[in-house]
Structure formats: C-alpha cells, structure tokens
C-alpha atoms as a PDB file:
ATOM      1  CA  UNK A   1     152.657  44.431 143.886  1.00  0.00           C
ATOM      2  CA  UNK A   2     149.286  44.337 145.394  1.00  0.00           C
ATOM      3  CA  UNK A   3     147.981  47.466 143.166  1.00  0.00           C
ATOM      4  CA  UNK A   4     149.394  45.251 139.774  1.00  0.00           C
ATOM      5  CA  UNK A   5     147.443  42.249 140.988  1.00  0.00           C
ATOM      6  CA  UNK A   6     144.163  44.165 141.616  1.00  0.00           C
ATOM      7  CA  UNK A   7     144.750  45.651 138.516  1.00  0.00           C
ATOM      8  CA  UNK A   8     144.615  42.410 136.687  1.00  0.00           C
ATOM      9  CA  UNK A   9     141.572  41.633 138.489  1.00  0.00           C
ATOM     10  CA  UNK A  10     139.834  44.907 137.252  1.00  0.00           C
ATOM     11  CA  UNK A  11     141.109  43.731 133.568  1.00  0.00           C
ATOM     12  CA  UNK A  12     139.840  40.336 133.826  1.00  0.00           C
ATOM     13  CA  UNK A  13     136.644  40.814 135.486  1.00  0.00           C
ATOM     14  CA  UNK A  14     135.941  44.220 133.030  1.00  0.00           C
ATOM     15  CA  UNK A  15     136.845  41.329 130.171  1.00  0.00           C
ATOM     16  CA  UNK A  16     134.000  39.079 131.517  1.00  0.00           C
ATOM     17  CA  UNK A  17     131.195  42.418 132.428  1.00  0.00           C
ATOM     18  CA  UNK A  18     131.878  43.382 128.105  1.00  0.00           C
ATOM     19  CA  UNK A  19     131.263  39.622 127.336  1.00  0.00           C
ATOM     20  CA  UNK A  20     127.946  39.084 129.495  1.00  0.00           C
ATOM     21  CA  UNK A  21     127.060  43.009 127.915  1.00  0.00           C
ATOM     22  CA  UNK A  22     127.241  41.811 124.630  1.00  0.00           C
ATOM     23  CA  UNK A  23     125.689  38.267 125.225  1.00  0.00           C
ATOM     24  CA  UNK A  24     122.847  40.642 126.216  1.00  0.00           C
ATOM     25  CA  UNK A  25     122.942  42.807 123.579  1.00  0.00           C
ATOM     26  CA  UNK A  26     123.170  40.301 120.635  1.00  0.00           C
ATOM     27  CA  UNK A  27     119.353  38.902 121.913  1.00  0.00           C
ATOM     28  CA  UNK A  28     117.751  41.852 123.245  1.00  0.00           C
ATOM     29  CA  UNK A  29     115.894  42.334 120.110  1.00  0.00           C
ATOM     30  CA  UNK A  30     113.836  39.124 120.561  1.00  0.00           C
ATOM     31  CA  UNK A  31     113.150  39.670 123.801  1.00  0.00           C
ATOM     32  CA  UNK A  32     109.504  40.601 125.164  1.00  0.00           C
ATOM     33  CA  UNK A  33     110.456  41.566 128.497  1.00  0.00           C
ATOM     34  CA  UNK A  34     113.726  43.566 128.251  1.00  0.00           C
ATOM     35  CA  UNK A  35     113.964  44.917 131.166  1.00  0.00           C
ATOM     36  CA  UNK A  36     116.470  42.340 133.126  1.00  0.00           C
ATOM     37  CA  UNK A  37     118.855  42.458 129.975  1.00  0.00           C
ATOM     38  CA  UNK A  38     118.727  46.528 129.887  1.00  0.00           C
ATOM     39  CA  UNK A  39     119.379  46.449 133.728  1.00  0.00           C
ATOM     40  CA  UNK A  40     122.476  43.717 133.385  1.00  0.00           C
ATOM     41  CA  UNK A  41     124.174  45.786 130.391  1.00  0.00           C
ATOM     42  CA  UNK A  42     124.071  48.854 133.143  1.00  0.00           C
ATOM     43  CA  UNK A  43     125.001  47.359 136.095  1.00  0.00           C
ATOM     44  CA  UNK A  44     128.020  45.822 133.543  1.00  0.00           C
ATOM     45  CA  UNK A  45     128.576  49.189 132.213  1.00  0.00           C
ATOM     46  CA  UNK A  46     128.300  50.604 135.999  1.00  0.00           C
ATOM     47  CA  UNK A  47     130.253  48.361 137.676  1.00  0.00           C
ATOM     48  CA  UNK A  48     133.273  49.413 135.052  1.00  0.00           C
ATOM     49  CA  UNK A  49     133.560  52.646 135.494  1.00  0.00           C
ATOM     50  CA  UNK A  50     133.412  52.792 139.475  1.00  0.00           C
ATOM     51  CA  UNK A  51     136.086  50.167 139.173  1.00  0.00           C
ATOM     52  CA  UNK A  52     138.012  52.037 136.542  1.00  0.00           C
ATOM     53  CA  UNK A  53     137.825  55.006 139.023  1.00  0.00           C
ATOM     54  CA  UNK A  54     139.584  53.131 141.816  1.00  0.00           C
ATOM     55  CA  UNK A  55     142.625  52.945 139.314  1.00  0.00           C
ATOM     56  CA  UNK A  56     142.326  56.806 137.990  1.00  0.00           C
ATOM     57  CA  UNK A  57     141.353  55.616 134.443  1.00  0.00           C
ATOM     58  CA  UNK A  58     140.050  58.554 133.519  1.00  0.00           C
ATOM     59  CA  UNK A  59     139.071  57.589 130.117  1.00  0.00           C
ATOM     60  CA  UNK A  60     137.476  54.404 130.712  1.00  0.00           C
ATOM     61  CA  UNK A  61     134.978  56.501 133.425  1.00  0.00           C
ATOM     62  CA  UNK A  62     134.654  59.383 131.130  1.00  0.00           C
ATOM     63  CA  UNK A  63     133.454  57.549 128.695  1.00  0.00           C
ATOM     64  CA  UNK A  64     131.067  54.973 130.146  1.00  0.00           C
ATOM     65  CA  UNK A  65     129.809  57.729 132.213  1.00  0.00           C
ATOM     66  CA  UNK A  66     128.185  58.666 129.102  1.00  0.00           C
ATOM     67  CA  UNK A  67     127.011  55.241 128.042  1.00  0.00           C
ATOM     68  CA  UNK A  68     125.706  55.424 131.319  1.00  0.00           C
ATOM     69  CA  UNK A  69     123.268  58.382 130.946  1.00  0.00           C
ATOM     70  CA  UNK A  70     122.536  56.820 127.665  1.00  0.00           C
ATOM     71  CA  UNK A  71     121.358  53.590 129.718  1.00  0.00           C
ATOM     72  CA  UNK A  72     119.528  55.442 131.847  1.00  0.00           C
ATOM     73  CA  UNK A  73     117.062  57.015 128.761  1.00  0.00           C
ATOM     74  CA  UNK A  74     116.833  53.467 127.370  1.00  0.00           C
ATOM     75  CA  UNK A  75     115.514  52.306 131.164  1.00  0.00           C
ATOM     76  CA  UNK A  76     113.225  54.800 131.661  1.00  0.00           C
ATOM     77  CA  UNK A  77     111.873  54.121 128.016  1.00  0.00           C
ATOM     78  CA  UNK A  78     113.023  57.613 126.612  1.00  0.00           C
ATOM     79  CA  UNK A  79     114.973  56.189 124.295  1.00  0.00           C
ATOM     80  CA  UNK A  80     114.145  52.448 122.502  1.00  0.00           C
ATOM     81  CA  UNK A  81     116.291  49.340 122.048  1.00  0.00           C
ATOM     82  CA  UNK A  82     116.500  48.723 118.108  1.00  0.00           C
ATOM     83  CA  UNK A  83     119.192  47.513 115.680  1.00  0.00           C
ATOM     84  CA  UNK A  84     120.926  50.885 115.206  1.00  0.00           C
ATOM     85  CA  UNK A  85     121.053  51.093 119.403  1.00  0.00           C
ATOM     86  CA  UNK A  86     122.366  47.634 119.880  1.00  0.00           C
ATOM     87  CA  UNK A  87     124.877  48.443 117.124  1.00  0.00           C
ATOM     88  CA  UNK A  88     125.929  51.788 118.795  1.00  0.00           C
ATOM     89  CA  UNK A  89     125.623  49.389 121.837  1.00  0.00           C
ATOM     90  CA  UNK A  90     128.026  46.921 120.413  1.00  0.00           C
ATOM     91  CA  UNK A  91     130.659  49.545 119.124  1.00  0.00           C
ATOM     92  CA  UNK A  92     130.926  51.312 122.827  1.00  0.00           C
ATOM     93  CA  UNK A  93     131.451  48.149 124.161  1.00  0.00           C
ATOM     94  CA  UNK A  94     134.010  47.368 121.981  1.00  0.00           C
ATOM     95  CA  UNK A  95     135.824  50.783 122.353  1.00  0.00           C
ATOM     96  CA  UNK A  96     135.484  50.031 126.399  1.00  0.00           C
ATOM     97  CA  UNK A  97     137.479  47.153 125.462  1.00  0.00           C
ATOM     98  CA  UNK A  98     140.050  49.168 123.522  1.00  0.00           C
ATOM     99  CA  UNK A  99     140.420  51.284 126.799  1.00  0.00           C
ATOM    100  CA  UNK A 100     141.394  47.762 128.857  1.00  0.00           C
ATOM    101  CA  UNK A 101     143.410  46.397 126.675  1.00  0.00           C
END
C-alpha cells in the first residue's frame, strides 16, 4: 500500500514539475535574464527522472535523461533558447506527460 501511495505522490508532484516547466517555457522568450527559468525547467526535468528511477520507470528516465543533456547545452549557452527550442521544449514535456499518465 505504501509503494501505491508514493506512487501517486510521484504522479501528482511530476503533474505540478510539467506545469511550472511549461509556465517557464511559454515566457522564456521575453525574458532578458533567462537563466533562473533555464535552471527551474532542469531542476523540473531533473527532479523527474531521479524520482521516476525510484519506481524503475525506465522510460520516463531514459528519456528525460536526454532532455537533460539537452538542458545542459542550453545552460552552458551551447545551444540557444528560440521558438523552435521552446516548441521541441513544449512537445518533450508533453510526451513526459504521456509517460505519467
């Protein structure tokens, strides 16, 4: 019983990280600092997957292991936040959210 309720948790609280990561996401764009918006969408992304890997979801930690690394580009400037990122942004977090539900 106590692995069902923690599981809940991890669905709720991974329900609430994709929200806040796509608040983020849909005003990144404007922003001229975006450095505490890139940092939340990782630590959302982050916190995901090592909680996805207490519950052997495979899947789910494949999967934002790789947005991960892609994260990590975008924070150390390698790669740049634009429209086509946020979208590609968007659509992983989305697919994340396929993986929960």
């Amino acid at each position: 019983m106590a692995h069902d309720s923690a599981l809940q948790t991890f669905i709720v609280e991974s329900r609430e990280l994709l929200q806040a990561m796509e608040a983020c996401l849909l005003g990144i764009e404007h922003e001229e600092d975006q450095t505490e918006s890139i940092s939340a969408i990782f630590r959302a992304a982050h916190t995901i997957k090592g909680s996805a890997g207490l519950f052997t979801l495979n899947d789910i930690v494949a999967f934002t292991h790789v947005l991960e690394s892609v994260l990590d580009k975008v924070r150390e400037g390698s790669l740049a936040i634009d429209a086509d990122m946020v979208a590609l942004l968007l659509a992983c977090g989305d697919h994340i959210a396929g993986f929960i539900d």
